[in-house]
C-alpha atoms as a PDB file:
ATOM      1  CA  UNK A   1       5.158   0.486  11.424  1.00  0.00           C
ATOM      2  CA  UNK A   2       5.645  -1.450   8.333  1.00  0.00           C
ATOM      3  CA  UNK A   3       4.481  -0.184   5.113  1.00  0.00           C
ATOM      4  CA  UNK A   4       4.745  -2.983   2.698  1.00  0.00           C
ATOM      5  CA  UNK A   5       1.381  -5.010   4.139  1.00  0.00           C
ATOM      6  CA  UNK A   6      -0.973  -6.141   1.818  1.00  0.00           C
ATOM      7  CA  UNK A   7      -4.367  -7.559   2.415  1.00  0.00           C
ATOM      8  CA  UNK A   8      -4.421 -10.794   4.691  1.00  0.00           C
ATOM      9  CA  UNK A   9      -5.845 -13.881   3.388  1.00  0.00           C
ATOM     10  CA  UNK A  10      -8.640 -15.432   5.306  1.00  0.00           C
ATOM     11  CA  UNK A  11      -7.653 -18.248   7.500  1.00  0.00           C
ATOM     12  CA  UNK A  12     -10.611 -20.455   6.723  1.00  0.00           C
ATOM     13  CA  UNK A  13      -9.930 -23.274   9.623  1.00  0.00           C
ATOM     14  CA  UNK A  14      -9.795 -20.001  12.065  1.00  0.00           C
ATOM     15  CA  UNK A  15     -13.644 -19.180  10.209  1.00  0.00           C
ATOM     16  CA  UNK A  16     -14.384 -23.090  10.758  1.00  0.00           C
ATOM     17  CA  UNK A  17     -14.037 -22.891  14.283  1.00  0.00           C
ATOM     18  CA  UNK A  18     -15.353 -19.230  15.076  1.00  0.00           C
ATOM     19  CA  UNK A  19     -18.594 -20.698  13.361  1.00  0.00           C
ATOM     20  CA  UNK A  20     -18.690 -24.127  15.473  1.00  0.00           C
ATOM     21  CA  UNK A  21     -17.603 -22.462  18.687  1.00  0.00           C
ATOM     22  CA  UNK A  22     -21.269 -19.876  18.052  1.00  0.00           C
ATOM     23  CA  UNK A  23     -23.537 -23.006  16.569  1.00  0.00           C
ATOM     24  CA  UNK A  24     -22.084 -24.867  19.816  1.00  0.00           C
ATOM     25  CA  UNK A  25     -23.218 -21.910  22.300  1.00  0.00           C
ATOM     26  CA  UNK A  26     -26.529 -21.278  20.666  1.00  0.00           C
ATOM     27  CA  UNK A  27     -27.622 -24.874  21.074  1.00  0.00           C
ATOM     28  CA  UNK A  28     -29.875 -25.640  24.365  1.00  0.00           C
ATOM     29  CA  UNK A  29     -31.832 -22.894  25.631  1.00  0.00           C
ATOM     30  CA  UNK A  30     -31.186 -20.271  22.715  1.00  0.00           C
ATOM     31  CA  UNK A  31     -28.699 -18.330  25.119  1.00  0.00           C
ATOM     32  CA  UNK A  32     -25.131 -17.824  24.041  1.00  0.00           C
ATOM     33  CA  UNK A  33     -22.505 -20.162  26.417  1.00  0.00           C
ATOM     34  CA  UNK A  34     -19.204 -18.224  26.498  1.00  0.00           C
ATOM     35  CA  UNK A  35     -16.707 -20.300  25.317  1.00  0.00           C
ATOM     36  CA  UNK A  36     -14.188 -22.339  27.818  1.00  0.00           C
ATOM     37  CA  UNK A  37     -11.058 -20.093  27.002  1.00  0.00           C
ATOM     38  CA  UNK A  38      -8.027 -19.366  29.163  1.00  0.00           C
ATOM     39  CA  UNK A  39      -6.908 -15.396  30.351  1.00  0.00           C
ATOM     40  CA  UNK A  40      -3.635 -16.116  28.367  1.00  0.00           C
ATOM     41  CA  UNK A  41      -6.028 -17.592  25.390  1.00  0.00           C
ATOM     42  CA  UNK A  42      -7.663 -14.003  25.325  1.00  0.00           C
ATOM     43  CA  UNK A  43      -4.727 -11.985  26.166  1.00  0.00           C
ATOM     44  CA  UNK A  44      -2.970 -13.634  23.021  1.00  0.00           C
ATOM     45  CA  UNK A  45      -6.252 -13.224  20.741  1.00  0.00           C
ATOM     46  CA  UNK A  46      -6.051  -9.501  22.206  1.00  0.00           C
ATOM     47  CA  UNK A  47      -2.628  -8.941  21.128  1.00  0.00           C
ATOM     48  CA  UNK A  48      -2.722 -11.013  17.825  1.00  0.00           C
ATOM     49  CA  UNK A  49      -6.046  -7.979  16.734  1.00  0.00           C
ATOM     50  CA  UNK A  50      -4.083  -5.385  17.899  1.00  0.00           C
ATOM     51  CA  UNK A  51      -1.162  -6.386  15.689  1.00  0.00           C
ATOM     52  CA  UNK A  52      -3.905  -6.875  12.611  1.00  0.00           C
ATOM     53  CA  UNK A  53      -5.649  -3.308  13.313  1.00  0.00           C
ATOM     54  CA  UNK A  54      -2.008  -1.747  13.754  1.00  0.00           C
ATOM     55  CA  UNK A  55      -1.112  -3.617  10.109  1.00  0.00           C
ATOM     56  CA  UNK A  56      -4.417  -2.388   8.812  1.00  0.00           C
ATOM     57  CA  UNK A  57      -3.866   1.307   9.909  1.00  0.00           C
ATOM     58  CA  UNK A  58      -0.431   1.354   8.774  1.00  0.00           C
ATOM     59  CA  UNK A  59      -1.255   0.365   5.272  1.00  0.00           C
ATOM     60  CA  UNK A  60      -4.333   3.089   5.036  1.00  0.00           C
ATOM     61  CA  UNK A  61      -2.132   5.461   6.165  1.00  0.00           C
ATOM     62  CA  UNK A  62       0.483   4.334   3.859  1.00  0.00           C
ATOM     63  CA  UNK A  63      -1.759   4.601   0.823  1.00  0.00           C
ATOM     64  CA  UNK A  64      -3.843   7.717   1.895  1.00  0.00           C
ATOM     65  CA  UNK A  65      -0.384   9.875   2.456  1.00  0.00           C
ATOM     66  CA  UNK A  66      -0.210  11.776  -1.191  1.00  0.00           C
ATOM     67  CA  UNK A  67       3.170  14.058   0.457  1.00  0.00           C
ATOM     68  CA  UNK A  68       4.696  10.753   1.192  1.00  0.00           C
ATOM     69  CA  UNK A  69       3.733   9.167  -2.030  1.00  0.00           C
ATOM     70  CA  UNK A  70       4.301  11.803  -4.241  1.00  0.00           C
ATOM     71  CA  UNK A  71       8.072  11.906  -2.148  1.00  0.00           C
ATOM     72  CA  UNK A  72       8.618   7.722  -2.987  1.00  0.00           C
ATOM     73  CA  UNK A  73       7.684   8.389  -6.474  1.00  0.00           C
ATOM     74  CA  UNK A  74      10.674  11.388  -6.859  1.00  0.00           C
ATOM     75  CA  UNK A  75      12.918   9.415  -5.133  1.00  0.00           C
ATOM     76  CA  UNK A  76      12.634   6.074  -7.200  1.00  0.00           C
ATOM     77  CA  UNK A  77      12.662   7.749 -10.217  1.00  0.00           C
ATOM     78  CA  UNK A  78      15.721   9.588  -9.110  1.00  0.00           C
ATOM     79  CA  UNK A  79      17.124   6.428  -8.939  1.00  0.00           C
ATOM     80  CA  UNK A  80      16.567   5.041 -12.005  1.00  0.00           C
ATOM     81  CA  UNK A  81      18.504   8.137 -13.518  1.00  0.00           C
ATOM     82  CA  UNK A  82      21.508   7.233 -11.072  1.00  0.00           C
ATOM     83  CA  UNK A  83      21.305   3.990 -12.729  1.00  0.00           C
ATOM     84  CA  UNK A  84      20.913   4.638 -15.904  1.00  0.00           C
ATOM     85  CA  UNK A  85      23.648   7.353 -15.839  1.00  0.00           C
ATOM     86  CA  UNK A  86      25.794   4.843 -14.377  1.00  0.00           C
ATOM     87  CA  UNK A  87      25.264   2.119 -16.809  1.00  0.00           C
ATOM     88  CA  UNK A  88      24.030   3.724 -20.102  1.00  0.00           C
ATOM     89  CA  UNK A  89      25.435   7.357 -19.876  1.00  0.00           C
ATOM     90  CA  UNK A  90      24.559   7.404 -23.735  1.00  0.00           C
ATOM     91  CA  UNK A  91      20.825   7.093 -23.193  1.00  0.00           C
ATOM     92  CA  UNK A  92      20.677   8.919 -20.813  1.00  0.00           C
ATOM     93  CA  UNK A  93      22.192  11.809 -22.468  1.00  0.00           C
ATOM     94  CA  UNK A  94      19.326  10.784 -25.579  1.00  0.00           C
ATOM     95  CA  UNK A  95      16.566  10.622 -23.256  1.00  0.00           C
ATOM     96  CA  UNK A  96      17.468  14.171 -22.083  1.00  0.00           C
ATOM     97  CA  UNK A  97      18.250  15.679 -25.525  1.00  0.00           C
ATOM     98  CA  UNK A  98      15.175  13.904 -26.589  1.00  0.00           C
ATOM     99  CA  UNK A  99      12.933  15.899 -23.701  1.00  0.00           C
ATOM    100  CA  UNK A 100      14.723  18.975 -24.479  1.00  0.00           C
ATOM    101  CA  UNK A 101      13.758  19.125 -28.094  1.00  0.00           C
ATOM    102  CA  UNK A 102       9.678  17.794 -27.134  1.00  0.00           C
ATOM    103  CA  UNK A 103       9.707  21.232 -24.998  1.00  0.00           C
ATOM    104  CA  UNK A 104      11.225  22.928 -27.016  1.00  0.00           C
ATOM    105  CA  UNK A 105       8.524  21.876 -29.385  1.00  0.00           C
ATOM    106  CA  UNK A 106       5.943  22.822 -27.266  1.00  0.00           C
ATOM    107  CA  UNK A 107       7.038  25.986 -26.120  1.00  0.00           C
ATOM    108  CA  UNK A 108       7.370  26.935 -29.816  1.00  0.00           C
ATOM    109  CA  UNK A 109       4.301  26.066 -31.008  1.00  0.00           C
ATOM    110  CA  UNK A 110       2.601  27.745 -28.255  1.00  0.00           C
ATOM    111  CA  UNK A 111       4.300  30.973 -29.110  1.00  0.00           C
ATOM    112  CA  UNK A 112       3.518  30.340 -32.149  1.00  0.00           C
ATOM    113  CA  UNK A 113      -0.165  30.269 -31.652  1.00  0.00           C
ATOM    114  CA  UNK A 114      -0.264  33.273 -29.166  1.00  0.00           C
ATOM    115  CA  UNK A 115       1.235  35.209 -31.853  1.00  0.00           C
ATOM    116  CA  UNK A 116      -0.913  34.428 -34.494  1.00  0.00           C
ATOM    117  CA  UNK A 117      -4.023  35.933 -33.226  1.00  0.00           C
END
């Protein structure tokens, strides 16, 4: 189950065909022909939709799954502090003093406010 799968493009000369293949079987007495196509012709158009709903389930599933989401987000931004503790130690240790003192901050302007009433 892949995850990374993005919308398909259209495949225009596949479209082209579909729509000859139904003008061509409508034409005589208004009755659809089925079209001249081999067992393996289907079996490999039956596999090749499978594939395309699998793909399309997979990536619903991928975006729909807010646990799993929520988990990717954590870990990639727990990477980016491995990194940037490995190659900028000194902004890192800003960034974090820097968050410290904005809570700080707000935690003492909230008590502020409680005890002002």
């Amino acid at each position: 189950m892949s995850t990374d799968k993005k919308d398909a493009p259209v495949d225009g000369a596949a479209v082209r065909a579909t729509t000859q293949m139904a003008k061509t079987a409508l034409q005589g007495d208004g009755k659809p022909e089925a079209p001249k196509r081999s067992s393996a012709e289907l079996a490999a158009d039956i596999v090749k939709n499978r594939e395309a709903i699998a793909a399309n389930l997979d990536a619903l599933e991928y975006k729909l799954n807010v646990p799993k989401q929520a988990k990717l987000a954590a870990a990639e931004i727990s990477n980016k502090i491995r990194v940037l503790r490995d190659e900028n130690p000194v902004a890192l240790a800003a960034g974090v003093g820097g968050l410290a003192v904005a809570v700080g901050g707000a935690v003492f302007l909230v008590v502020r406010a409680i005890s002002r009433r």
